[in-house]
PDB file of N, CA and C in Angstrom:
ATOM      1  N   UNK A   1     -15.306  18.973  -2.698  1.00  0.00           N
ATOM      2  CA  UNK A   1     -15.506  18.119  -3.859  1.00  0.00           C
ATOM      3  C   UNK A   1     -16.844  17.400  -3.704  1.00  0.00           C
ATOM      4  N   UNK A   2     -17.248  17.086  -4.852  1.00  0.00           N
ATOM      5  CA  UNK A   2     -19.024  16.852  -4.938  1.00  0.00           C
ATOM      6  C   UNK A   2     -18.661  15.022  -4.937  1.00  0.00           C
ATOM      7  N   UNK A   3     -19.092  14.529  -4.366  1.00  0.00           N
ATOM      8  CA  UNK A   3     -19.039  12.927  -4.424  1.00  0.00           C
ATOM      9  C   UNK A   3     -20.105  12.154  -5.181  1.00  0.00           C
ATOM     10  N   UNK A   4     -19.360  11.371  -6.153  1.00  0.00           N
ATOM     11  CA  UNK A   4     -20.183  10.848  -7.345  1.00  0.00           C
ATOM     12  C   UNK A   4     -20.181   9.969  -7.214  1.00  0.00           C
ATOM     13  N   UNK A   5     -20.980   8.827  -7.786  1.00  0.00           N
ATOM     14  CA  UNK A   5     -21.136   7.438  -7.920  1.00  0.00           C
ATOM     15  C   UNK A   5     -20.489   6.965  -9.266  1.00  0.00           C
ATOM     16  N   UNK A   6     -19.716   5.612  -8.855  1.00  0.00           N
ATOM     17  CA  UNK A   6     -19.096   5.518 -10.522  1.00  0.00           C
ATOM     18  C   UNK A   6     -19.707   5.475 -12.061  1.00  0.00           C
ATOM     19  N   UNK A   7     -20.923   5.153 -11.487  1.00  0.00           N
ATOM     20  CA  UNK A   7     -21.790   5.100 -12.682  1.00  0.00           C
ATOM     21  C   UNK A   7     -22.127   6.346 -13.212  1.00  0.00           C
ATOM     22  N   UNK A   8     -22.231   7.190 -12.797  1.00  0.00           N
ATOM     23  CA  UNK A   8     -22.697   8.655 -12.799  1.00  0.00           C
ATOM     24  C   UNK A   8     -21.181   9.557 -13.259  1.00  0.00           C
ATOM     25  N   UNK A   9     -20.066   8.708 -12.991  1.00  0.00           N
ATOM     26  CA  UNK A   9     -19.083   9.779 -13.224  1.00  0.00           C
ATOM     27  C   UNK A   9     -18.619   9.288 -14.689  1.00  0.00           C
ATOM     28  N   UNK A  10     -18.519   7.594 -15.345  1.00  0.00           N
ATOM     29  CA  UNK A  10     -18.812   7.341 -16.496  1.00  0.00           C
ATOM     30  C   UNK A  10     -19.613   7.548 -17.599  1.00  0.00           C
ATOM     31  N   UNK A  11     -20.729   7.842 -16.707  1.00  0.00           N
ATOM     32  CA  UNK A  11     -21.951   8.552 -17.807  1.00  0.00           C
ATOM     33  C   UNK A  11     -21.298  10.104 -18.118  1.00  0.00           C
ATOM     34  N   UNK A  12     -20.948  11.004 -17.507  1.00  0.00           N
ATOM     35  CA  UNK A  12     -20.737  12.103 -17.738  1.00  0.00           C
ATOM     36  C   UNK A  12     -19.606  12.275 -17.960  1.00  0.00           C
ATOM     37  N   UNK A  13     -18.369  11.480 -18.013  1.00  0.00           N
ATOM     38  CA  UNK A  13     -16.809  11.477 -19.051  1.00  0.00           C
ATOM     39  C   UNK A  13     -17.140  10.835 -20.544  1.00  0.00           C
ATOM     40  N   UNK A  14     -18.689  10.406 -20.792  1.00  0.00           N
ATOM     41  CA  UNK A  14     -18.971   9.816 -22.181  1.00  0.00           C
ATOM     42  C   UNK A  14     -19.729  11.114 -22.713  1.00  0.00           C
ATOM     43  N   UNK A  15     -20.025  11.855 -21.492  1.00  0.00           N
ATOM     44  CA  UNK A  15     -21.325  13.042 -22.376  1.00  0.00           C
ATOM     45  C   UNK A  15     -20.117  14.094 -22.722  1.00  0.00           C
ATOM     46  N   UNK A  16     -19.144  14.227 -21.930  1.00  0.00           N
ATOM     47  CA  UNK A  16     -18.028  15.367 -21.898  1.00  0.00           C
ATOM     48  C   UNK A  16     -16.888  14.902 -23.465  1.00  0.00           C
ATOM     49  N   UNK A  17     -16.691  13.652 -23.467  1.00  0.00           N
ATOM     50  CA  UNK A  17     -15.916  13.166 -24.709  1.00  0.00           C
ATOM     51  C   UNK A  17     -16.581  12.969 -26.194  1.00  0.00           C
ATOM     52  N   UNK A  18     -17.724  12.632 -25.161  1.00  0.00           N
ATOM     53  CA  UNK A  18     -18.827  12.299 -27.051  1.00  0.00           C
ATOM     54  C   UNK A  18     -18.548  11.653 -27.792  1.00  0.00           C
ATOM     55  N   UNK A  19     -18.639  11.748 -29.063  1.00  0.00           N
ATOM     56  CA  UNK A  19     -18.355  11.096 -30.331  1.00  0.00           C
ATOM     57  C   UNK A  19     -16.891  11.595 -31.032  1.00  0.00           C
ATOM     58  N   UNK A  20     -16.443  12.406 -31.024  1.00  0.00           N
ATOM     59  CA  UNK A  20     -15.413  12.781 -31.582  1.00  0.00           C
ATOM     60  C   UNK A  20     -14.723  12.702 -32.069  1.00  0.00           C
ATOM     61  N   UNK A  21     -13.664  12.956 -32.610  1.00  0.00           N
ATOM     62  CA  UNK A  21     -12.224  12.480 -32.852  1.00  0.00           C
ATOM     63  C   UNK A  21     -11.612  12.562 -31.698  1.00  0.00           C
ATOM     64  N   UNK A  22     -10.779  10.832 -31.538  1.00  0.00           N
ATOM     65  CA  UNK A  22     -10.363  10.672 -30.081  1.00  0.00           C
ATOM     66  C   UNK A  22     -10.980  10.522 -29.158  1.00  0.00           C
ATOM     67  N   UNK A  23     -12.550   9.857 -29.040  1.00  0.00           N
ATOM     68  CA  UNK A  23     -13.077   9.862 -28.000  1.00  0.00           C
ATOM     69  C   UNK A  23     -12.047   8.543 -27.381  1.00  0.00           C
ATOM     70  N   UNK A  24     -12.597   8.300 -25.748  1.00  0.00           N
ATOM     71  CA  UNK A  24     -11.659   7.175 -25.259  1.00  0.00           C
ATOM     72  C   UNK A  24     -12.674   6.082 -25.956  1.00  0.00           C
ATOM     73  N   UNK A  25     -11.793   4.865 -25.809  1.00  0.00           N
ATOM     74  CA  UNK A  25     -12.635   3.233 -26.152  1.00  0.00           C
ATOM     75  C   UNK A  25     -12.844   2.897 -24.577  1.00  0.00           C
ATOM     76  N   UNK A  26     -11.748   2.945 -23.472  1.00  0.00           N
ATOM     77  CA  UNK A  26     -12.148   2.621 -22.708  1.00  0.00           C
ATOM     78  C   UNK A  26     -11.884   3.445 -21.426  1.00  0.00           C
ATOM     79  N   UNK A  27     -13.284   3.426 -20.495  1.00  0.00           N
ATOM     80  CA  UNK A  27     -12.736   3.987 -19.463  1.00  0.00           C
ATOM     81  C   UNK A  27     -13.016   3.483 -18.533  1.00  0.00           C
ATOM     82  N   UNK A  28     -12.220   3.701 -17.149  1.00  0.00           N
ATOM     83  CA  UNK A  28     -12.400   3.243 -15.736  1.00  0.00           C
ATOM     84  C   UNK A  28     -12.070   3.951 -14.632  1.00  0.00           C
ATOM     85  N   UNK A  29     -12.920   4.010 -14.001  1.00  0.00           N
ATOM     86  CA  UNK A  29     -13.407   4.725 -12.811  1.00  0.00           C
ATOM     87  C   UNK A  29     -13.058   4.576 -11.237  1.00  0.00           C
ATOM     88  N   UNK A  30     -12.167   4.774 -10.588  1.00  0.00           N
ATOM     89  CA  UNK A  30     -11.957   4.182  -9.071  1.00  0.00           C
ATOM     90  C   UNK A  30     -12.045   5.381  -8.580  1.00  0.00           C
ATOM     91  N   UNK A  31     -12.954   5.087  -7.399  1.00  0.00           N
ATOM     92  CA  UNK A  31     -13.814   6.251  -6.508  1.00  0.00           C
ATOM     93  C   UNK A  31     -12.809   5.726  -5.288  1.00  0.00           C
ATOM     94  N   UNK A  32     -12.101   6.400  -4.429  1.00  0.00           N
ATOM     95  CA  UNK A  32     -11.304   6.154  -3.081  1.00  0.00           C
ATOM     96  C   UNK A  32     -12.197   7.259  -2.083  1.00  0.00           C
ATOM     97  N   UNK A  33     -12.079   6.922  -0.876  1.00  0.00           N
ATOM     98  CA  UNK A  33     -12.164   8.046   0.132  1.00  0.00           C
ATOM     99  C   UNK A  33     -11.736   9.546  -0.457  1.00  0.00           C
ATOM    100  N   UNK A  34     -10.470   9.938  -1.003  1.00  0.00           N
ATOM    101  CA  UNK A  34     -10.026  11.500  -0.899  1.00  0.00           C
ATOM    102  C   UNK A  34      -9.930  11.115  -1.933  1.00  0.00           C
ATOM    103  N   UNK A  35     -10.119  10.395  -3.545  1.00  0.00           N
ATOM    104  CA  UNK A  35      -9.842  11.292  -4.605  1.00  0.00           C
ATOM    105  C   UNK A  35     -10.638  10.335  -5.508  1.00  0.00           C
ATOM    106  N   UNK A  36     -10.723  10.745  -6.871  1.00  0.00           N
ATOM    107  CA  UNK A  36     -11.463   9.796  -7.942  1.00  0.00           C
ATOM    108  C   UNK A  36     -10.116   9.792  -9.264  1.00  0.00           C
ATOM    109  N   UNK A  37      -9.993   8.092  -9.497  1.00  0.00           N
ATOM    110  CA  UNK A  37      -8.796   8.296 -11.167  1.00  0.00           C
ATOM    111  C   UNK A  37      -9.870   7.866 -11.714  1.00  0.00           C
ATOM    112  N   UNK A  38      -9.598   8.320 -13.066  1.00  0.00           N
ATOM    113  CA  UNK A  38     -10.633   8.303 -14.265  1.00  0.00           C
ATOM    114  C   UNK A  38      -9.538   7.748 -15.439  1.00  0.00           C
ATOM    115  N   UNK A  39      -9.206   6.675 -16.044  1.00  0.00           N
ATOM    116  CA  UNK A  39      -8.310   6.364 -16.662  1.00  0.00           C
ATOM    117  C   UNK A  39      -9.087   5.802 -17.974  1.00  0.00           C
ATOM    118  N   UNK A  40      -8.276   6.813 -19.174  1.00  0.00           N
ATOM    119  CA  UNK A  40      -9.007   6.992 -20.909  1.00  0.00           C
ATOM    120  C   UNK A  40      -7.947   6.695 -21.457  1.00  0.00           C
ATOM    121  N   UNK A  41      -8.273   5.326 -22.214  1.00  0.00           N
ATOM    122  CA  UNK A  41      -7.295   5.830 -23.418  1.00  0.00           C
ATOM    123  C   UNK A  41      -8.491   4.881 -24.792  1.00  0.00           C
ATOM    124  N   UNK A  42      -7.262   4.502 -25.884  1.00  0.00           N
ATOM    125  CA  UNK A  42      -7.773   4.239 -26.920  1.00  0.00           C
ATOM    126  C   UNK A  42      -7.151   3.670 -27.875  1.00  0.00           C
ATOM    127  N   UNK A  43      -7.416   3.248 -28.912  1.00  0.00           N
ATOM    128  CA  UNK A  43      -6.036   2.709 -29.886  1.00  0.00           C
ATOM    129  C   UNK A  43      -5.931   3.746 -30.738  1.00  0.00           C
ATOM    130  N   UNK A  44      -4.425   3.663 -30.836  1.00  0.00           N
ATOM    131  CA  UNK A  44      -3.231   4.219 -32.013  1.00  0.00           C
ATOM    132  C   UNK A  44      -3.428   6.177 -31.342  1.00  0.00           C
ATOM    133  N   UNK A  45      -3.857   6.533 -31.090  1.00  0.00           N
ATOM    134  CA  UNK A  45      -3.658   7.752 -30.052  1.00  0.00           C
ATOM    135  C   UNK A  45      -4.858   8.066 -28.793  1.00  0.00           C
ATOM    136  N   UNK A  46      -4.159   8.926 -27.299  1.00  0.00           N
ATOM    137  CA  UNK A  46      -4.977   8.956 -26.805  1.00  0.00           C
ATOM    138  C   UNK A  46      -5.676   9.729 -27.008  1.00  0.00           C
ATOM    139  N   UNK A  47      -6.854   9.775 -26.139  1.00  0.00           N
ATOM    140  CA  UNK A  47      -8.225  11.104 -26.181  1.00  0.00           C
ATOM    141  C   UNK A  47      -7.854  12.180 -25.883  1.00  0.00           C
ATOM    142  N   UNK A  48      -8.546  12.793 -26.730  1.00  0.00           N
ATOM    143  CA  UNK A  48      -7.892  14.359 -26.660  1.00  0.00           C
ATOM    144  C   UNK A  48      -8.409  14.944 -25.443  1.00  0.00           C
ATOM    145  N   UNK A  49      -7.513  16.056 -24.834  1.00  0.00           N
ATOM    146  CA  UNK A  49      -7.620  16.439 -23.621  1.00  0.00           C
ATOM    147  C   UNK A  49      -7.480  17.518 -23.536  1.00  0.00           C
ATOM    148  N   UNK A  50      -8.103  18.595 -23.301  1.00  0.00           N
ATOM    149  CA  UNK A  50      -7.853  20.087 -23.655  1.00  0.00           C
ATOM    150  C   UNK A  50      -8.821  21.046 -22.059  1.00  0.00           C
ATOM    151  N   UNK A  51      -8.395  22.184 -21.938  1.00  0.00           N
ATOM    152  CA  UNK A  51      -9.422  23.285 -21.284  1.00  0.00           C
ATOM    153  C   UNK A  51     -10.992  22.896 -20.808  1.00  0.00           C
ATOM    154  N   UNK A  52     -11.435  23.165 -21.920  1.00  0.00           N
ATOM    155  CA  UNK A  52     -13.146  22.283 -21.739  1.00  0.00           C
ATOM    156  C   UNK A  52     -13.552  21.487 -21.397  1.00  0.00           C
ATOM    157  N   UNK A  53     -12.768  20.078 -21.224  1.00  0.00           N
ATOM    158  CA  UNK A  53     -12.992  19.050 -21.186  1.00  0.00           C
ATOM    159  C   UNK A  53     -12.851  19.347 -19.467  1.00  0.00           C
ATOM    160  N   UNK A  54     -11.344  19.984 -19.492  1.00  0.00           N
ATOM    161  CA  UNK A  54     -11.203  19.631 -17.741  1.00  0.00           C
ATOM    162  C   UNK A  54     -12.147  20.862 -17.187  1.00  0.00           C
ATOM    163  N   UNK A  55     -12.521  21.828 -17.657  1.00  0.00           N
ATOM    164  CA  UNK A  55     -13.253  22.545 -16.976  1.00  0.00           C
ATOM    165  C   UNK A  55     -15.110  21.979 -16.980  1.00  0.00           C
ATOM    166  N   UNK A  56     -15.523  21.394 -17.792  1.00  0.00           N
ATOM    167  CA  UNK A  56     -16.406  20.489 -17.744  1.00  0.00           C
ATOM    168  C   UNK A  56     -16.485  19.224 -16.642  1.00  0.00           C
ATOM    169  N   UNK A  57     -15.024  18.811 -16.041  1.00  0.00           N
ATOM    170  CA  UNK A  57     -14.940  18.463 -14.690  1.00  0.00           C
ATOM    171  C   UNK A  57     -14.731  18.884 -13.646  1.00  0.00           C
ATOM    172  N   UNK A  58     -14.168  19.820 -13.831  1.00  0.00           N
ATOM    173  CA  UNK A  58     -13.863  20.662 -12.534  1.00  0.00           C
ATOM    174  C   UNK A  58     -15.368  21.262 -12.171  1.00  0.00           C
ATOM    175  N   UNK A  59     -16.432  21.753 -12.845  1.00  0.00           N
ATOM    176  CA  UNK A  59     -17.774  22.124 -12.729  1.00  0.00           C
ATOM    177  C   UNK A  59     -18.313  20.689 -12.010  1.00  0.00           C
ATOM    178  N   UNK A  60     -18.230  20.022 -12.811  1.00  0.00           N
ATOM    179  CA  UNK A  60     -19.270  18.144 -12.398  1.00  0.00           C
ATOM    180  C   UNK A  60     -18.700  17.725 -11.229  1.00  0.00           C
ATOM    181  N   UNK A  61     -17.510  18.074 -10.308  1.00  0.00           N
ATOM    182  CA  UNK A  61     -16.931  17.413  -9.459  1.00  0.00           C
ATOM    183  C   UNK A  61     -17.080  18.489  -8.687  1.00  0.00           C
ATOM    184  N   UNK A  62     -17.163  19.766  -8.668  1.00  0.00           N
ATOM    185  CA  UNK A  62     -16.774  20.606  -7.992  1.00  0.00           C
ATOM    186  C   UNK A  62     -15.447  21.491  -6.997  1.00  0.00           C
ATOM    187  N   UNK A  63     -14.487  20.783  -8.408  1.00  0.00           N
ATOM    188  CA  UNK A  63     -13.353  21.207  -7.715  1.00  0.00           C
ATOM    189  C   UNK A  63     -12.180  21.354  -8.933  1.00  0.00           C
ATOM    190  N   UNK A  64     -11.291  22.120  -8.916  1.00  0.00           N
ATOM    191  CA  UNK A  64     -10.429  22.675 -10.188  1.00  0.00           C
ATOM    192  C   UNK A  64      -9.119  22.151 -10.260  1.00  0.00           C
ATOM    193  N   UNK A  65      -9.059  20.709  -8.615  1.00  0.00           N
ATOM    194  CA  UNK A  65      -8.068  20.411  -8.119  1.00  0.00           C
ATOM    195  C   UNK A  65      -7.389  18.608  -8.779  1.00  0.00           C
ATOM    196  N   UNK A  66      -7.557  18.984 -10.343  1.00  0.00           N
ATOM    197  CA  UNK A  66      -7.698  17.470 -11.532  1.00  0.00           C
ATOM    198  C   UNK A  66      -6.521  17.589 -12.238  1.00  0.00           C
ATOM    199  N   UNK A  67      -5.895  16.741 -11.944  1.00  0.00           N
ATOM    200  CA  UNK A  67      -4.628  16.267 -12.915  1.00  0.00           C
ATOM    201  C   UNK A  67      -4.330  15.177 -13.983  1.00  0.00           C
ATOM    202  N   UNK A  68      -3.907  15.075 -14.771  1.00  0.00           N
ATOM    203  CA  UNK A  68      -3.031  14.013 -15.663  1.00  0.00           C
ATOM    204  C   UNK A  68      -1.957  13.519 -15.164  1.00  0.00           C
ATOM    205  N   UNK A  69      -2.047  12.542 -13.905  1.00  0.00           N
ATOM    206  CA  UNK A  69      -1.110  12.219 -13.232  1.00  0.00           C
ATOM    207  C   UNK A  69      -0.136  11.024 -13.924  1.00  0.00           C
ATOM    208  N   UNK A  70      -1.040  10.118 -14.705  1.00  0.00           N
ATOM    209  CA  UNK A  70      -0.337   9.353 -15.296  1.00  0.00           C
ATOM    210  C   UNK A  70      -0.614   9.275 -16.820  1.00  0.00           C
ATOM    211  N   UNK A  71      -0.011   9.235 -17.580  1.00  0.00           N
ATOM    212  CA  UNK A  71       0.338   8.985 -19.148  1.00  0.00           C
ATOM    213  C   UNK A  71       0.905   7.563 -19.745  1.00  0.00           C
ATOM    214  N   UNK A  72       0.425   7.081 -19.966  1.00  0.00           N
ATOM    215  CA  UNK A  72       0.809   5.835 -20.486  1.00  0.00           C
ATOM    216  C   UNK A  72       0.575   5.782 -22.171  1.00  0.00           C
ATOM    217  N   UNK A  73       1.375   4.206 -22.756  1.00  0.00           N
ATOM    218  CA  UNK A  73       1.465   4.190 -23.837  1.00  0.00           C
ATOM    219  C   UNK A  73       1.701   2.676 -24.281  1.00  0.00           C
ATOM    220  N   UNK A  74       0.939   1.556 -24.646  1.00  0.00           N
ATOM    221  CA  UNK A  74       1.335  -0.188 -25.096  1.00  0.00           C
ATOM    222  C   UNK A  74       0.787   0.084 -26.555  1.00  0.00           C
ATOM    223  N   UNK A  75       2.098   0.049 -27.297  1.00  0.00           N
ATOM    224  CA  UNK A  75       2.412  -0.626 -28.558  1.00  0.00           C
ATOM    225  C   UNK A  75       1.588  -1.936 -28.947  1.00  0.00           C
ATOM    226  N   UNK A  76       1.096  -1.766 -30.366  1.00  0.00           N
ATOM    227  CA  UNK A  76       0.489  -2.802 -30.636  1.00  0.00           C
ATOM    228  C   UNK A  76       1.569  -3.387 -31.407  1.00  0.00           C
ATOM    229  N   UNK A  77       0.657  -4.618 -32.722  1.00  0.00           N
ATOM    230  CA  UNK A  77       1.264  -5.158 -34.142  1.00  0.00           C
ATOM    231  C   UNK A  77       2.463  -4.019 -34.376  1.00  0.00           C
ATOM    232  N   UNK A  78       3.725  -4.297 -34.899  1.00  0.00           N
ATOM    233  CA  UNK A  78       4.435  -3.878 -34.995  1.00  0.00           C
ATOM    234  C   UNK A  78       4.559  -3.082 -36.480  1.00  0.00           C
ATOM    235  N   UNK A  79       3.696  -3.749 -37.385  1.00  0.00           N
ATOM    236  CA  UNK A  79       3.370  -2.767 -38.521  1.00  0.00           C
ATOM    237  C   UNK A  79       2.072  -2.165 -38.938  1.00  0.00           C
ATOM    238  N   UNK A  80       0.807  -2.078 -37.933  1.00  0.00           N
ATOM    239  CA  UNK A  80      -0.013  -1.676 -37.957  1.00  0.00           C
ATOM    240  C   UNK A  80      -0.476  -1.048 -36.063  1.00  0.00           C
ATOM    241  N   UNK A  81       0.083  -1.563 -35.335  1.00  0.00           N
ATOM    242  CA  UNK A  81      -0.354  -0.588 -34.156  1.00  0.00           C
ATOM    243  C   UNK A  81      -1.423  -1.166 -33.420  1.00  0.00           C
ATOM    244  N   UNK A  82      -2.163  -2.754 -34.149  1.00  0.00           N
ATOM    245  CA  UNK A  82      -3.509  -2.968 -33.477  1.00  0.00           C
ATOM    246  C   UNK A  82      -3.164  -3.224 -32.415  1.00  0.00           C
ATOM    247  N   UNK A  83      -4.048  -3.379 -31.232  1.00  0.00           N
ATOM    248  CA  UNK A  83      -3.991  -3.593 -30.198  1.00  0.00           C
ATOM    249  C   UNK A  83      -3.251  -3.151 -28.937  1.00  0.00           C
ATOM    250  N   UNK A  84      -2.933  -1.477 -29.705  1.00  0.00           N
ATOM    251  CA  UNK A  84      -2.165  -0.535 -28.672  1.00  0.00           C
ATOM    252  C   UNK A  84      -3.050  -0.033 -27.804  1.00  0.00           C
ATOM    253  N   UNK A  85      -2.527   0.647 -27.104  1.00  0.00           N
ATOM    254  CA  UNK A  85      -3.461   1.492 -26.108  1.00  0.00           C
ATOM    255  C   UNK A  85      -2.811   2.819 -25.409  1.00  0.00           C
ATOM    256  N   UNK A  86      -3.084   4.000 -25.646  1.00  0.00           N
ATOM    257  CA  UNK A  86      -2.389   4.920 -25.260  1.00  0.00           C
ATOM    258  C   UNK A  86      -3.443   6.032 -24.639  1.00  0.00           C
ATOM    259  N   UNK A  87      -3.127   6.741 -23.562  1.00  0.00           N
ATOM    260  CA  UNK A  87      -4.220   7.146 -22.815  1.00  0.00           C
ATOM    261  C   UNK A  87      -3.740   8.118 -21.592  1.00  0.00           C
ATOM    262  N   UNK A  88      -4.378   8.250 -20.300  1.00  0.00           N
ATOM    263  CA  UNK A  88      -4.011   9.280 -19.261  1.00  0.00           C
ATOM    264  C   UNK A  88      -4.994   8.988 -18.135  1.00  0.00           C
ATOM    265  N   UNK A  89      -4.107   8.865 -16.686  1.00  0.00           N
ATOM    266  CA  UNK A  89      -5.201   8.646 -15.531  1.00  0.00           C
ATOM    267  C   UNK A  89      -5.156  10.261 -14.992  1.00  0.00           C
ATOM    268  N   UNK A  90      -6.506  10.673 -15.129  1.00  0.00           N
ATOM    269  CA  UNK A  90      -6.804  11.872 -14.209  1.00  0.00           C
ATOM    270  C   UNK A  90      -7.368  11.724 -12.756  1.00  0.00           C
ATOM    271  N   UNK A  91      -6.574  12.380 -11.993  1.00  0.00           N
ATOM    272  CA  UNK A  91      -6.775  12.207 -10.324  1.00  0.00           C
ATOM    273  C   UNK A  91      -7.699  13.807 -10.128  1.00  0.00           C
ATOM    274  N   UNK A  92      -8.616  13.312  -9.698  1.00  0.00           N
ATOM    275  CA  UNK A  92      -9.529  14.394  -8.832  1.00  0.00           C
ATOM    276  C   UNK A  92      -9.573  14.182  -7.643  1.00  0.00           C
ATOM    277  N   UNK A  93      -8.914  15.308  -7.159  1.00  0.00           N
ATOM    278  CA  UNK A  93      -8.800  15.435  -5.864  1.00  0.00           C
ATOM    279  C   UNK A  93      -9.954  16.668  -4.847  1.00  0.00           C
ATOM    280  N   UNK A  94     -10.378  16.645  -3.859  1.00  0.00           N
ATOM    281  CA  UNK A  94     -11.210  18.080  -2.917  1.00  0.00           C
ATOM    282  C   UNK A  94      -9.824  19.703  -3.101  1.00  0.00           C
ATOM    283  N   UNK A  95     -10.376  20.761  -3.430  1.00  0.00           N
ATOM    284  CA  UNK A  95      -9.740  21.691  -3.356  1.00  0.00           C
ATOM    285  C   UNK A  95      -8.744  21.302  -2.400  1.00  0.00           C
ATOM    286  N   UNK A  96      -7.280  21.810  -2.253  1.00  0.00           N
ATOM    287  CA  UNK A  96      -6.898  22.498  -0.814  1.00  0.00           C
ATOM    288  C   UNK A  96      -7.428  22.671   0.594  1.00  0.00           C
ATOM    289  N   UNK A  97      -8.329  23.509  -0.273  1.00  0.00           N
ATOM    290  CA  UNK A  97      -9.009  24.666   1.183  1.00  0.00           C
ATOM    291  C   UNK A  97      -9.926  23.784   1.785  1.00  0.00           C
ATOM    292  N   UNK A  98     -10.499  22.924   1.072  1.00  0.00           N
ATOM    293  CA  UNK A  98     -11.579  22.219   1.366  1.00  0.00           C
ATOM    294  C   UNK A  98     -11.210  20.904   2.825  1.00  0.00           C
TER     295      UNK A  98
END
């Protein structure tokens, strides 16, 4: 696994999400010894998460070994949703083999 700096791994989960529909509002970054969480979400649904996106990390990190370990979901206003937040922490971990 390629070791990134947090700043560098935020810059490139904003170039990988873009503008979109569903980009995240917010993200955060914790770099540990053996793995990196990257935790996105957004209001009223989370960021979309598909193939490309994770293979666009698995390339930038150098490793194919990235999960959606956690899924979360906070309810906003009860008749409009503001101030929800719904989202996903991805754990990058070094291959196996590595």
């Amino acid at each position: 696994m390629i070791k990134r700096e947090k700043d560098e791994i935020e810059d490139k989960v904003r170039e990988i999400w873009g503008d979109e529909y569903q980009s995240p509002e917010n993200i955060e970054v914790t770099v540990w010894d053996d793995r990196v969480d990257i935790e996105l979400s957004s209001m009223y649904e989370a960021p979309g998460l598909n193939f490309a996106k994770l293979s666009a990390l698995a390339e930038f990190f150098g490793t194919d070994n990235i999960n959606d370990d956690n899924r979360f979901n906070s309810s906003g206003c009860e008749t409009c949703d503001y101030g929800s937040s719904y989202g996903f922490t991805l754990t990058v971990r070094p291959d196996e083999k590595d």
